[in-house]
Protein backbone atom coordinates (compact mmCIF):
# COMPACT_ATOMS: atom_id res chain seq x y z
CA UNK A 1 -94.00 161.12 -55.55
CA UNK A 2 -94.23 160.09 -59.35
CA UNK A 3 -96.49 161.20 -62.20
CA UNK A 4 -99.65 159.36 -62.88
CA UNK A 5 -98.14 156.05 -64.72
CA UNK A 6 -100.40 153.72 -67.35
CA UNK A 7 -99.97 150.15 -67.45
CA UNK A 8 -102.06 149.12 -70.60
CA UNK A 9 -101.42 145.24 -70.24
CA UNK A 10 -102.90 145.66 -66.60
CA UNK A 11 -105.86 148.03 -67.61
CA UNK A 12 -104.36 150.47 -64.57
CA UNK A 13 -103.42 154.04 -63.67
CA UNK A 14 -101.20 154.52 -61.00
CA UNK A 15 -99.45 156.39 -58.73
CA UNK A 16 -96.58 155.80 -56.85
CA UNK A 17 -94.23 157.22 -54.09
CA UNK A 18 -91.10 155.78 -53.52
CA UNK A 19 -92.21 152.45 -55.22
CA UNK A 20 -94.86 151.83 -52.97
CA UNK A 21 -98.82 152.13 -55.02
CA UNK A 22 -100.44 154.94 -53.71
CA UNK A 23 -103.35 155.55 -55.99
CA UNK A 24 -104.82 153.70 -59.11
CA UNK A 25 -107.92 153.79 -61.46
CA UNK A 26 -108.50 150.37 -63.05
CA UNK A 27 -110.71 149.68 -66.28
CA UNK A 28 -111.90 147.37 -68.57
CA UNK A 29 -112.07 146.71 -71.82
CA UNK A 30 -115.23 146.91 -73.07
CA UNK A 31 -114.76 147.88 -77.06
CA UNK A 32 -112.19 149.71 -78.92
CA UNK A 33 -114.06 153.07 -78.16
CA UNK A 34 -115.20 152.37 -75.04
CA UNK A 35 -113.56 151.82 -71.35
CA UNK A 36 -115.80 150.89 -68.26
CA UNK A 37 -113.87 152.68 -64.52
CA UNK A 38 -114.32 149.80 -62.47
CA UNK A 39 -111.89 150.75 -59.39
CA UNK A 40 -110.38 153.25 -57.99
CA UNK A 41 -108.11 153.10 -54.98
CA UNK A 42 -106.23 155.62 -52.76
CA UNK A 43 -104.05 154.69 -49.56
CA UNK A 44 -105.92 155.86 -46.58
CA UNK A 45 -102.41 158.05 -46.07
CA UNK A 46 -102.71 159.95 -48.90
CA UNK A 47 -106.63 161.10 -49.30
CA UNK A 48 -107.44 164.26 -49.46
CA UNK A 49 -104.85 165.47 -51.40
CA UNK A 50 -106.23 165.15 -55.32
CA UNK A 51 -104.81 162.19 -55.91
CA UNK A 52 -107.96 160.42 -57.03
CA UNK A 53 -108.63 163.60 -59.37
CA UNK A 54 -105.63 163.44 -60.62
CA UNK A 55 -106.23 159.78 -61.98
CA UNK A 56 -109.22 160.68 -63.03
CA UNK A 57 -108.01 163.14 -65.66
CA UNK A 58 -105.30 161.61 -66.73
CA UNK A 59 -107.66 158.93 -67.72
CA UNK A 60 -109.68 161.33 -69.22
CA UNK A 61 -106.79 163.00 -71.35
CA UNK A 62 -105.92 159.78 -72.14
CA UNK A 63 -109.25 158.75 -73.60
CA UNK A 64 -109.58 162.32 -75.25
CA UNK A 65 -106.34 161.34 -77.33
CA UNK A 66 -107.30 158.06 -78.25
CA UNK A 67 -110.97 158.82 -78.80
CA UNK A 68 -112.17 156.53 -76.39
CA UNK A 69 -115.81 157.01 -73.84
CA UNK A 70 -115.63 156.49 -70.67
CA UNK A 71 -118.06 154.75 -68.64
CA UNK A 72 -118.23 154.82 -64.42
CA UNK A 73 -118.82 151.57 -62.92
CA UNK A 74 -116.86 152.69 -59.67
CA UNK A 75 -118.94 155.55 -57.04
CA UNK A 76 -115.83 157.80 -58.04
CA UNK A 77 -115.50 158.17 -61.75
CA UNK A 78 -119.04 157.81 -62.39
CA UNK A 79 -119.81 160.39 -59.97
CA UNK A 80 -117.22 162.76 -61.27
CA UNK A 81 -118.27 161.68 -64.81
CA UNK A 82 -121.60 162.71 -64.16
CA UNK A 83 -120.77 166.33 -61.95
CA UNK A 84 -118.18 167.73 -64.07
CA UNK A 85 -118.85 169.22 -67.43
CA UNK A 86 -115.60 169.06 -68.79
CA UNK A 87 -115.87 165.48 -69.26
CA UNK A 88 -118.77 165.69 -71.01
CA UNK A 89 -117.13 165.10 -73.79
CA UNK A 90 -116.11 161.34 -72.96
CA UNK A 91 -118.59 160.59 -70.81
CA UNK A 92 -121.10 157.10 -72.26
């Protein structure tokens, strides 16, 4: 199983094992400083393993180093956007 990948031209985080997409956290654009989590998606094979957390930070790192907020739109990130406190910091 790979690394959490970024495709910036498809505004996606993914994950994938053996070429097949496992997991993926998709966002839009909504201004230079802010991204909106509209979707994330793990393969009913692989729940339960911290897959979907491990999107999830990544993103966050990711917006940490390019000073970006984050915004929920999907039940996931905008629940764990709202629960945990280290993401206060990028949280909208």
């Amino acid at each position: 199983m790979s690394k959490v990948q970024h495709n910036a031209e498809e505004h996606q985080f993914y994950i994938q094992n053996n070429g097949e997409l496992i997991g993926e956290m998709t966002y839009s654009i909504s201004s230079e400083s802010l991204y909106i989590i509209d979707h994330t998606y793990v393969d009913d094979k692989y729940r339960g393993q911290g897959l979907a957390e491990e999107l999830m930070s990544t993103v966050v790192d990711y917006a940490r180093h390019h000073q970006i907020k984050l915004f929920g739109l999907c039940p996931f990130a905008k629940r764990q956007l709202e629960t945990k406190l280290e993401y206060a910091d990028v949280k909208y």
